[in-house]
C-alpha atoms as a PDB file:
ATOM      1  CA  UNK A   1       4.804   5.021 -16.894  1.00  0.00           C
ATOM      2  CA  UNK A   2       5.487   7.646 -19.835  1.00  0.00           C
ATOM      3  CA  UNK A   3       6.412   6.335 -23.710  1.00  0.00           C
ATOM      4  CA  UNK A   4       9.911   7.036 -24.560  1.00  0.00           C
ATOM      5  CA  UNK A   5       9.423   8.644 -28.334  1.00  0.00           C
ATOM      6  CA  UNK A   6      11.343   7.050 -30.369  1.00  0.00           C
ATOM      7  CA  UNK A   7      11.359   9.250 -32.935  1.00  0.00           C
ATOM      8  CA  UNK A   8      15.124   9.936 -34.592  1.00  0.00           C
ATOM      9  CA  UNK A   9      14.471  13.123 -35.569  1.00  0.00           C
ATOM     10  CA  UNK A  10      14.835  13.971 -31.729  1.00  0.00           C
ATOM     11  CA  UNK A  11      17.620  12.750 -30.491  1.00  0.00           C
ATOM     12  CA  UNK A  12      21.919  13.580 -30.850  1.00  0.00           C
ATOM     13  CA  UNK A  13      23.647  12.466 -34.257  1.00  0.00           C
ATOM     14  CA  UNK A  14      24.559   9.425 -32.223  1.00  0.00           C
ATOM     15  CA  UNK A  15      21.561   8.566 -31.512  1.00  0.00           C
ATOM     16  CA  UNK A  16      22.137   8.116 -27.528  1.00  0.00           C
ATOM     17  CA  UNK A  17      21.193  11.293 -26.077  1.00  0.00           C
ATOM     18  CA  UNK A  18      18.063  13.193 -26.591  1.00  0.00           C
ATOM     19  CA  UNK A  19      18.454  16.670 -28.686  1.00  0.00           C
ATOM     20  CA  UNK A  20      17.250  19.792 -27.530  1.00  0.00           C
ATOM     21  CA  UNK A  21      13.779  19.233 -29.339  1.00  0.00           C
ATOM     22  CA  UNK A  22      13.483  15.505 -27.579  1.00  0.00           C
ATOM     23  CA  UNK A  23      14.062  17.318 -24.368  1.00  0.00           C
ATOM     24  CA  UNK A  24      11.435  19.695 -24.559  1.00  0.00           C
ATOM     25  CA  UNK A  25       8.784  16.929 -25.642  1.00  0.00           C
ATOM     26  CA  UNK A  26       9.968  14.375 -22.985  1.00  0.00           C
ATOM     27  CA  UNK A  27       9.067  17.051 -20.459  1.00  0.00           C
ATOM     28  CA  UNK A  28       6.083  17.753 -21.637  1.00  0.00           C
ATOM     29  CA  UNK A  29       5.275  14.188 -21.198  1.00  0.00           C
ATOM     30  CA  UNK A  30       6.356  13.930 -17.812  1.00  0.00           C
ATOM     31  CA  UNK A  31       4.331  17.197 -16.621  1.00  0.00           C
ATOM     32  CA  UNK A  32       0.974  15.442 -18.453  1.00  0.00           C
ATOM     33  CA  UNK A  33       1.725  12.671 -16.405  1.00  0.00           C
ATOM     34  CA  UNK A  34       2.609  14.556 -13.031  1.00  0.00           C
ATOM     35  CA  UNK A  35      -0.665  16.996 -13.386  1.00  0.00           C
ATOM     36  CA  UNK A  36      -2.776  13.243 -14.423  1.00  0.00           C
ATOM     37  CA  UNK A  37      -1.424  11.989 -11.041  1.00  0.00           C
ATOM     38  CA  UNK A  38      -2.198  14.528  -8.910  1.00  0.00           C
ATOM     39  CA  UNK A  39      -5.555  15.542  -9.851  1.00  0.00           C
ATOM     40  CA  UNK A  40      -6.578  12.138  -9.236  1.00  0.00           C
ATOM     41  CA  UNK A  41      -9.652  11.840  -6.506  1.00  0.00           C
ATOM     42  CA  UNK A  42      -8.606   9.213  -4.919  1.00  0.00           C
ATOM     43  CA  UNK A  43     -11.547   7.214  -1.981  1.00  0.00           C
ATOM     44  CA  UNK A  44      -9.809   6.554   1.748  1.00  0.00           C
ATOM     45  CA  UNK A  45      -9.695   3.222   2.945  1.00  0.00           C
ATOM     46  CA  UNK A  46     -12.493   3.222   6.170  1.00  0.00           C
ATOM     47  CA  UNK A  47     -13.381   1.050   8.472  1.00  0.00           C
ATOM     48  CA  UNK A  48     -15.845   1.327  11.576  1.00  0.00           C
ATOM     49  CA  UNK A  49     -14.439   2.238  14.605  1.00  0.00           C
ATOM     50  CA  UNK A  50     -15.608   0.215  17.899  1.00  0.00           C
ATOM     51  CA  UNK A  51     -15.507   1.978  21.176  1.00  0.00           C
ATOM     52  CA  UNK A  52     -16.126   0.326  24.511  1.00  0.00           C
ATOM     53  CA  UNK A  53     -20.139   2.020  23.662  1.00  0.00           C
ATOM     54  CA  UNK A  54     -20.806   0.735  20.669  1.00  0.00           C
ATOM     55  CA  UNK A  55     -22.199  -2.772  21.103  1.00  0.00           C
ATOM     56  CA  UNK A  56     -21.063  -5.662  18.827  1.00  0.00           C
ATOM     57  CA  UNK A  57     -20.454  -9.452  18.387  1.00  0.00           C
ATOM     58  CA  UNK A  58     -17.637 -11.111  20.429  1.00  0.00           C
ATOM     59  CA  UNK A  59     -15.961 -11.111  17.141  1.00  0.00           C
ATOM     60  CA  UNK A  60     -14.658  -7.676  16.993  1.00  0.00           C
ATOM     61  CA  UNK A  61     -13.636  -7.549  20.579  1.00  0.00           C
ATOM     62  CA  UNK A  62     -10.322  -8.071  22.027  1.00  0.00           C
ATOM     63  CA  UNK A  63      -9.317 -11.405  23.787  1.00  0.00           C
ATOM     64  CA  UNK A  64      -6.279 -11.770  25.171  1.00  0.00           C
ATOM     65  CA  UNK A  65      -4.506 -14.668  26.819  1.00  0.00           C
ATOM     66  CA  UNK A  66      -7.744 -17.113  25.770  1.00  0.00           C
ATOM     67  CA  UNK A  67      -7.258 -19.908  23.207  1.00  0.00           C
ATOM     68  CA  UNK A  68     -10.196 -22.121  22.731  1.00  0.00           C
ATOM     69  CA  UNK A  69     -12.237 -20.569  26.005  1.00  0.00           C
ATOM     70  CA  UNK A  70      -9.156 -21.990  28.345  1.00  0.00           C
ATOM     71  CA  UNK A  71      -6.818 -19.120  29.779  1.00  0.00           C
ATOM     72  CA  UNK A  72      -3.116 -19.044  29.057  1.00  0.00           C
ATOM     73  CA  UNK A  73      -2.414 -19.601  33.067  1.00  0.00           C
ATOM     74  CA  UNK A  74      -4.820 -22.884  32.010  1.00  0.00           C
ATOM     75  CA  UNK A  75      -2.986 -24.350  29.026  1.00  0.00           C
ATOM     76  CA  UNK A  76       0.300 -23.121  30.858  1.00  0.00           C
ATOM     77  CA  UNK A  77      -0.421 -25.505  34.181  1.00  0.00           C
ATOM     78  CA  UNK A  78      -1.449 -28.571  31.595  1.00  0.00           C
ATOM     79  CA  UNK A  79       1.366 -28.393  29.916  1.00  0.00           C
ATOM     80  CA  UNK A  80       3.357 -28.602  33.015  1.00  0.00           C
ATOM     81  CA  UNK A  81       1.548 -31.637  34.609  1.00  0.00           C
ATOM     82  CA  UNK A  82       1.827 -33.625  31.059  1.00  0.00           C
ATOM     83  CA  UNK A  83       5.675 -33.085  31.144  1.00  0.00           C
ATOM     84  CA  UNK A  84       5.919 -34.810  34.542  1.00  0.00           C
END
C-alpha cells in the first residue's frame, strides 16, 4: 500500500486531480515501493519428498479404497445385505 500525499500544494486548482509536481512525487512513491517488493528474499515453502525408498510410518503412505482397515468392496457388500 503507498500514502496518498495529501498535500494541496500538489494537486489541480480543483483540488481533484494531481498537478504536475503531485505526479512526479506519486511516482516516486510507487517505484520505492516496486524496487521494496522485488528485492525482497523471500524462503520457499518445502516439504520432504517420500519415494517408494525412503522408509516411513503408515501415515505418509497412500491408502486407497480402505476406511477403518475394511476395503471399499467390504463396506460396499454390508451395505447391500443391511438394505435387504
Amino acid at each position: 500500500m503507498i500514502d496518498v500525499v495529501n498535500d494541496r500544494n500538489l494537486y489541480t486548482r480543483h483540488g481533484q486531480h494531481l498537478n504536475t509536481e503531485g505526479k512526479e512525487n506519486m511516482s516516486k512513491k510507487i517505484v520505492s515501493a516496486t524496487e521494496h517488493v522485488l528485492s525482497k528474499k523471500v524462503e520457499p515453502i518445502t516439504g520432504k519428498w517420500y519415494t517408494d525408498k525412503t522408509s516411513d510410518t503408515l501415515d505418509h503412505q497412500p491408502v486407497q479404497g480402505m476406511i477403518d482397515n475394511n476395503t471399499e468392496v467390504e463396506i460396499n457388500s454390508t451395505a447391500i445385505h443391511q438394505m435387504d
